[in-house]
Protein backbone atom coordinates (compact mmCIF):
# COMPACT_ATOMS: atom_id res chain seq x y z
CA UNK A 1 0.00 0.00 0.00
CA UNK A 2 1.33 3.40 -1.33
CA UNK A 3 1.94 5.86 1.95
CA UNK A 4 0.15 8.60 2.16
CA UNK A 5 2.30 12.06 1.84
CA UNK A 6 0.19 14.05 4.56
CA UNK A 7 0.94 10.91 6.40
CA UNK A 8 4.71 10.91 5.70
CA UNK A 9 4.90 14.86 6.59
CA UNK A 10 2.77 14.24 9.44
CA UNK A 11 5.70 12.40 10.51
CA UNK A 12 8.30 14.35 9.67
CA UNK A 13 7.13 16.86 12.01
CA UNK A 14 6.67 14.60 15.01
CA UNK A 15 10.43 13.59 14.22
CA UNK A 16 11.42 16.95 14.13
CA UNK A 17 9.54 18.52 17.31
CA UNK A 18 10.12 14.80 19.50
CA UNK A 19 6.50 15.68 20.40
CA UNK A 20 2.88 14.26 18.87
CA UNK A 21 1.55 17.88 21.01
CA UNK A 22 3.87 19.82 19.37
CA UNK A 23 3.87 18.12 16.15
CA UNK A 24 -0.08 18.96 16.11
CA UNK A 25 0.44 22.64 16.97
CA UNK A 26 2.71 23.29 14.37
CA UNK A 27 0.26 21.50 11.92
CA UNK A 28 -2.95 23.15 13.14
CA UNK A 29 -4.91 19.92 13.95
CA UNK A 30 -5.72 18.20 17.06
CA UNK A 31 -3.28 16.09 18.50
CA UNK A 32 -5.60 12.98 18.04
CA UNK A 33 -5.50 13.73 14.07
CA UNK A 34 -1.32 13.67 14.41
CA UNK A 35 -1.93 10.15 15.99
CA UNK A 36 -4.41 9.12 13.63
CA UNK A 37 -1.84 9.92 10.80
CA UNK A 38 1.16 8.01 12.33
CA UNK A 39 -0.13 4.89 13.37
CA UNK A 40 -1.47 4.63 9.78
CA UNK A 41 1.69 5.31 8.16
CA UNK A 42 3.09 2.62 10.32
CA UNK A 43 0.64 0.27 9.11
CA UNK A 44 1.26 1.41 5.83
CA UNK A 45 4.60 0.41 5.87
CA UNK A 46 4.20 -2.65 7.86
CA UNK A 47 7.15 -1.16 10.45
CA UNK A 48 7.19 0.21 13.81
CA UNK A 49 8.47 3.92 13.49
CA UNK A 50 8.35 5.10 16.98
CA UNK A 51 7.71 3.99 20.53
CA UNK A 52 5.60 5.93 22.22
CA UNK A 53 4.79 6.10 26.09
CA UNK A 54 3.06 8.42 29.08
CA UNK A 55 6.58 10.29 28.95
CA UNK A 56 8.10 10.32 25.92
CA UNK A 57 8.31 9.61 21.89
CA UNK A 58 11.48 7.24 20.94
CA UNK A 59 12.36 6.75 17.34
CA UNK A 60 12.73 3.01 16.14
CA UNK A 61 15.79 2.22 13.94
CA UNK A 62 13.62 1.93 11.20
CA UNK A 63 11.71 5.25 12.11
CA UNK A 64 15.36 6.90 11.90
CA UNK A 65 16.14 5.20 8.30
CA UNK A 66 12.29 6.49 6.88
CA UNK A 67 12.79 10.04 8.63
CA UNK A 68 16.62 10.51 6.54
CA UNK A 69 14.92 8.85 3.48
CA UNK A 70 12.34 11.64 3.15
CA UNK A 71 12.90 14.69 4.74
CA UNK A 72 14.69 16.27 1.96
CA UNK A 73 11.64 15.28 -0.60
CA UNK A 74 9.21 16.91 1.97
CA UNK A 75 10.99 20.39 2.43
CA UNK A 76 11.35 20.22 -1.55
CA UNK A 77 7.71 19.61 -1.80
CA UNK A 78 7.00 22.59 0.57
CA UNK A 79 9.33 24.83 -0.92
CA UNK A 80 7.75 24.43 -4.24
CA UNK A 81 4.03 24.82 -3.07
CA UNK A 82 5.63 28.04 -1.53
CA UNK A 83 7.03 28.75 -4.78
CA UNK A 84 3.90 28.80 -6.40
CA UNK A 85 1.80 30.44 -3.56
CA UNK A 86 4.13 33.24 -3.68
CA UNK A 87 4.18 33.82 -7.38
CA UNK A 88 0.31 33.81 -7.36
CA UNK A 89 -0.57 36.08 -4.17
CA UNK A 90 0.97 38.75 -2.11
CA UNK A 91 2.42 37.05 1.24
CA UNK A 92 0.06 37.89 3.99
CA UNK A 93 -0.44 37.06 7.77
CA UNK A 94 1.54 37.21 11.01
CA UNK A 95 5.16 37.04 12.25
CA UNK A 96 5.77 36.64 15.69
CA UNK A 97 9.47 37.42 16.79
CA UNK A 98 10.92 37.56 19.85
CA UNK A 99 14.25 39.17 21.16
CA UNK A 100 15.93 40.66 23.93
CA UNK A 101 14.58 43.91 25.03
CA UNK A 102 18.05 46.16 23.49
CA UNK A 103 19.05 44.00 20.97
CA UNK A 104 15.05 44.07 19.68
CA UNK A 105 15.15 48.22 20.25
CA UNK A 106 18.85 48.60 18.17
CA UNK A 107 18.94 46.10 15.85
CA UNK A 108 15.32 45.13 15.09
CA UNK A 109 13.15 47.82 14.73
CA UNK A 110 15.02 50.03 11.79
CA UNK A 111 14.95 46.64 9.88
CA UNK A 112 11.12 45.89 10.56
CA UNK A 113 10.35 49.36 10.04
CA UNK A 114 11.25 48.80 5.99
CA UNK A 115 10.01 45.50 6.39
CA UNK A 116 6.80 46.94 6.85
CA UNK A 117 6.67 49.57 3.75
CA UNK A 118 7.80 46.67 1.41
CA UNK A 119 5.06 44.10 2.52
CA UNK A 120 2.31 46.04 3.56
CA UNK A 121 -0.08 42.78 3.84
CA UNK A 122 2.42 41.28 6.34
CA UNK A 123 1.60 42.37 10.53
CA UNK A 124 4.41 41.53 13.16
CA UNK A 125 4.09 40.25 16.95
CA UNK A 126 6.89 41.35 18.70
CA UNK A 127 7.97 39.94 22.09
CA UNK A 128 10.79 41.99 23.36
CA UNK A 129 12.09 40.26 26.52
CA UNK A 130 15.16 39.22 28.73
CA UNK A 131 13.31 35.72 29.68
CA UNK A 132 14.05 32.80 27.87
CA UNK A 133 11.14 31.78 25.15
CA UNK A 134 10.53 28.28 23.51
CA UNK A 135 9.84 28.95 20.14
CA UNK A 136 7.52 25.63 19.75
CA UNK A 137 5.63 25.71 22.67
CA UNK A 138 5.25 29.56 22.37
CA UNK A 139 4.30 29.69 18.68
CA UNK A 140 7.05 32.10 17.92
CA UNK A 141 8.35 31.99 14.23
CA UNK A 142 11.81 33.55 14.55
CA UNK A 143 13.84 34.75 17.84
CA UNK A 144 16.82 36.97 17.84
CA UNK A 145 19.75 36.42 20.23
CA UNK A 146 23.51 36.65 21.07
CA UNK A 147 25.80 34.14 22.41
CA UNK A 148 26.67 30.63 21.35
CA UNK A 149 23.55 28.41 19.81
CA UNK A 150 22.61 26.37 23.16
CA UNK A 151 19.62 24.91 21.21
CA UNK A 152 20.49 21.79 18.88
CA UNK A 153 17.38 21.59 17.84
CA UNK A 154 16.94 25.14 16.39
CA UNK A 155 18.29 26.13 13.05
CA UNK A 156 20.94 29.41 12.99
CA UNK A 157 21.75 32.00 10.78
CA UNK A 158 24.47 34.26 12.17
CA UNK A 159 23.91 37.90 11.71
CA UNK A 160 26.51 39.93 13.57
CA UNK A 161 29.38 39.56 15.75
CA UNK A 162 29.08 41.56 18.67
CA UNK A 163 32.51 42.22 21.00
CA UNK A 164 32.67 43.08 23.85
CA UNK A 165 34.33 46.21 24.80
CA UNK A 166 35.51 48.65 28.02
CA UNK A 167 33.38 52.07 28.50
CA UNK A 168 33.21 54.43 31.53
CA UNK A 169 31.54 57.81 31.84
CA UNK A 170 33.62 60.73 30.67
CA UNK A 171 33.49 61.84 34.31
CA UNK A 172 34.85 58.71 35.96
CA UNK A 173 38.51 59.98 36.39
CA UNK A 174 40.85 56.77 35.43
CA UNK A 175 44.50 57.08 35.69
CA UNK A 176 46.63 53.71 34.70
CA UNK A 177 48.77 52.66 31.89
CA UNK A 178 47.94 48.37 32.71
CA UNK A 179 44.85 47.16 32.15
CA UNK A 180 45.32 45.22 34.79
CA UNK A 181 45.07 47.79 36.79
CA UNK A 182 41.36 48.57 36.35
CA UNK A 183 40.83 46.03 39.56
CA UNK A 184 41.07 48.85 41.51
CA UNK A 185 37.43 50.26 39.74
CA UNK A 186 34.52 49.99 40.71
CA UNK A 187 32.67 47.71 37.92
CA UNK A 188 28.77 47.45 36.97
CA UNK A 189 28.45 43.94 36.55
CA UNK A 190 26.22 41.34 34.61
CA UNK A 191 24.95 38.38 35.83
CA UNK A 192 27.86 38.18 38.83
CA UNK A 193 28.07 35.01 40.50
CA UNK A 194 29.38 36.09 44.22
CA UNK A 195 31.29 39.40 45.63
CA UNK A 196 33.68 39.27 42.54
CA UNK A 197 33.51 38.31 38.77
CA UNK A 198 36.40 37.50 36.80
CA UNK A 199 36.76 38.93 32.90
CA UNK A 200 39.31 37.39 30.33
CA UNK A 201 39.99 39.59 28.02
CA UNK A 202 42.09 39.50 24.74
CA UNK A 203 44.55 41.58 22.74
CA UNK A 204 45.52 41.48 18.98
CA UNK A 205 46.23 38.28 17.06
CA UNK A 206 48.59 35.91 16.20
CA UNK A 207 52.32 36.39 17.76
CA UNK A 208 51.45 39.16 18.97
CA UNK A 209 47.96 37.78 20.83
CA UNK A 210 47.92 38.62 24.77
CA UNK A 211 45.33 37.65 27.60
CA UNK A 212 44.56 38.82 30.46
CA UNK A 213 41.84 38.23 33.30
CA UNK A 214 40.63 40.80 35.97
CA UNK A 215 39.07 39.96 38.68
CA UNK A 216 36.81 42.56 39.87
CA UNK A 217 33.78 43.95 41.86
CA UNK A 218 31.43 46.21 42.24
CA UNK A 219 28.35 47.90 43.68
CA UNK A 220 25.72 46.83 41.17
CA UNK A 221 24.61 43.83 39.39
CA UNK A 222 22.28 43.98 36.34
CA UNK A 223 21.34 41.31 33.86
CA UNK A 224 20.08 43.83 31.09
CA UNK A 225 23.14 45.96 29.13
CA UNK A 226 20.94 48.63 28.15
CA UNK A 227 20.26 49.48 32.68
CA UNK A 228 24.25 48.74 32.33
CA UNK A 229 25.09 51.70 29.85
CA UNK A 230 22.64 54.22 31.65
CA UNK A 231 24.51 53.04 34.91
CA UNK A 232 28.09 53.45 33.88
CA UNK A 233 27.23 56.85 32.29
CA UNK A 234 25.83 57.79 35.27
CA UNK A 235 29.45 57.05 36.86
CA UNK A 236 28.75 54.10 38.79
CA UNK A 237 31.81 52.28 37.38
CA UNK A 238 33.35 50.89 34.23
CA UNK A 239 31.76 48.41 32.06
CA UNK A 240 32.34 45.58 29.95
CA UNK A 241 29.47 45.87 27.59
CA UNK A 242 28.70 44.43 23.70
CA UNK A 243 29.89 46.74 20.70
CA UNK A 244 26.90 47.81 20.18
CA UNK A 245 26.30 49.23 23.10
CA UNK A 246 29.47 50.85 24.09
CA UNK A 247 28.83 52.72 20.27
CA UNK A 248 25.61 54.13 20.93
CA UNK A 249 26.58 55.32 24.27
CA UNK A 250 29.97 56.71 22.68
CA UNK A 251 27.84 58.56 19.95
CA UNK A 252 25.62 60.50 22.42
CA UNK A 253 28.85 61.23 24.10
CA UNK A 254 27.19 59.63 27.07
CA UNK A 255 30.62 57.31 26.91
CA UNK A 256 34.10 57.05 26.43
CA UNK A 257 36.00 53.70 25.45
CA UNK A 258 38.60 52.84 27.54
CA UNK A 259 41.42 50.77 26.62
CA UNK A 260 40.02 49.72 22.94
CA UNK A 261 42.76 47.35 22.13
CA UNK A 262 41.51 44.95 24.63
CA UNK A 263 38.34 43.00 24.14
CA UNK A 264 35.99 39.94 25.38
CA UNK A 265 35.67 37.53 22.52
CA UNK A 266 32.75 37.77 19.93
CA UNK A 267 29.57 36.36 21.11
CA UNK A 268 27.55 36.64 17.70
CA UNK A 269 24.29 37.51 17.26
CA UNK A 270 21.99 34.91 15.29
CA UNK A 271 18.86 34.72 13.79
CA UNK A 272 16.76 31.26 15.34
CA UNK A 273 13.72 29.39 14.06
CA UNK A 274 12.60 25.83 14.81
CA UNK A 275 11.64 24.43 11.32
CA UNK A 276 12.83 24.89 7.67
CA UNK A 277 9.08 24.14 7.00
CA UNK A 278 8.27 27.71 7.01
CA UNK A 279 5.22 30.11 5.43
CA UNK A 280 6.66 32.79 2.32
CA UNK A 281 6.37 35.48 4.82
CA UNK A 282 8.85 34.02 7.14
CA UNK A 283 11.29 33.47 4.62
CA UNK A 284 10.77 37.08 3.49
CA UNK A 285 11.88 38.29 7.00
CA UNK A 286 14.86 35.70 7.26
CA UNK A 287 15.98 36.75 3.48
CA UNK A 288 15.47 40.54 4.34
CA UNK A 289 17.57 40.55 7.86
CA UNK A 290 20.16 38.27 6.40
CA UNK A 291 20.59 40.51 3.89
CA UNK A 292 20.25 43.64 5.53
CA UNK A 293 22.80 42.77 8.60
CA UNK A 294 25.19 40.50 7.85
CA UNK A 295 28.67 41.52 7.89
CA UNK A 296 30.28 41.04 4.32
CA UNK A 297 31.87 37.49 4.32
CA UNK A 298 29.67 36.19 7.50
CA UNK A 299 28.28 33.06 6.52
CA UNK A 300 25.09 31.18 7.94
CA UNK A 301 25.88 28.41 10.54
């Protein structure tokens, strides 16, 4: 008996997500309909394709064969009925995005702004926040973030590099030739772990690469870099803040770098989403912030 493809894609998904809930929210049908779909591509096929408890969803060897063996020919099959939707209608319908709070405010906006004007049938959801969001169990189409990808399961586009660099209020009066001997400053610190928090920072490259680490302290703690920069230009000590943030506060003059040859190691920023199965308007956005962000010679990870 020939399988049946919204069978087979049904199943893709429920490979993908580890998840017959998720698998169904994804698809837009009740969860029963995703159950339905499996257990009659199983008998289909005459093969066992996953093991299924109260807990959890486990592949079977042959599930993991059948998943490789098809994947590709469903994402072509999407692509194309994308394809076709696109050249026949203007893309329409929701985005919802997440990102931090500052990186949404300094990176995102200008770039959804002409998003906007191009597509004017396309809306956006924003969700700017510091909390942690799953993109599956949250609904959320794409997320913008920095730091390493902690998230196998998400696909990643890197946008931007973003080092880390030394600022302090033009006021702050610091007089020393060694970094090193900034331990004797007050610091506004992020994320501390105890009285003290140690930085390693780097110089040049090569044979001529140094390293040092600091160990220092200070008065206040913040876990957002945007309360950091209106802190340290307020003079409550020196930070060690992303590039981004040290240049917009340099700009207004709010800031002044402070030894720029030294550095914390990029943490880039990347561009997250949970399925290549996506709707025209999706890819849109991913195409147009790719485009419009990425440093020359970047490539997608």
């Amino acid at each position: 008996m020939t399988p049946d493809k919204d069978n087979i894609a049904t199943f893709v998904e429920v490979m993908r997500r580890d998840s017959l809930a998720a698998a169904a929210r994804h698809l837009g049908v009740p969860k029963s309909t995703v159950s339905r779909r499996l257990a009659r591509l199983e008998e289909q096929l005459d093969a066992k394709l996953v093991h299924r408890d109260a807990h959890r969803l486990t592949a079977t060897p042959e599930g993991i064969r059948f998943y490789e063996s098809v994947v590709d020919a469903i994402d072509a099959l999407d692509s194309a009925v994308a394809a076709i939707e696109q050249s026949t209608t203007q893309p329409r319908g929701t985005i919802r995005i997440t990102a931090p709070s500052d990186l949404g405010r300094m990176i995102l906006i200008p770039q959804l702004v002409r998003f906007l004007e191009r597509y004017p049938d396309i809306a956006l959801d924003l969700v700017f926040t510091n909390r942690f969001v799953d993109l599956v169990q949250e609904r959320v189409d794409l997320a913008l973030r920095a730091g390493p990808v902690t998230e196998p399961s998400l696909i990643a586009r890197k946008l931007l590099p973003s080092d880390f660099r030394l600022a302090a209020s033009r006021d702050l009066q610091i007089d020393c030739d060694d970094v090193a001997e900034l331990q004797a400053y007050p610091f506004v610190l992020y994320r501390k772990r105890g009285q003290t928090q140690v930085i390693r920072l780097e110089k040049g490259s090569g044979e001529t690469h140094e390293t040092v680490e600091l160990t220092v302290s200070g008065r206040v703690n913040v876990d957002d870099y945007t309360a950091m920069v209106e802190l340290v230009a307020a003079g409550q000590g020196i930070g060690l803040m992303p590039e981004l943030h040290a240049a917009e506060g340099e700009k207004s003059g709010r800031l002044v770098r402070i030894f720029p040859d030294w550095f914390l190691p990029s943490q880039p920023v990347h561009l997250l989403y949970s399925t290549r199965q996506l709707p025209e308007r999706v890819r849109l956005l991913i195409d147009f912030l790719c485009g419009s962000l990425r440093v020359p010679g970047e490539s997608a990870h």
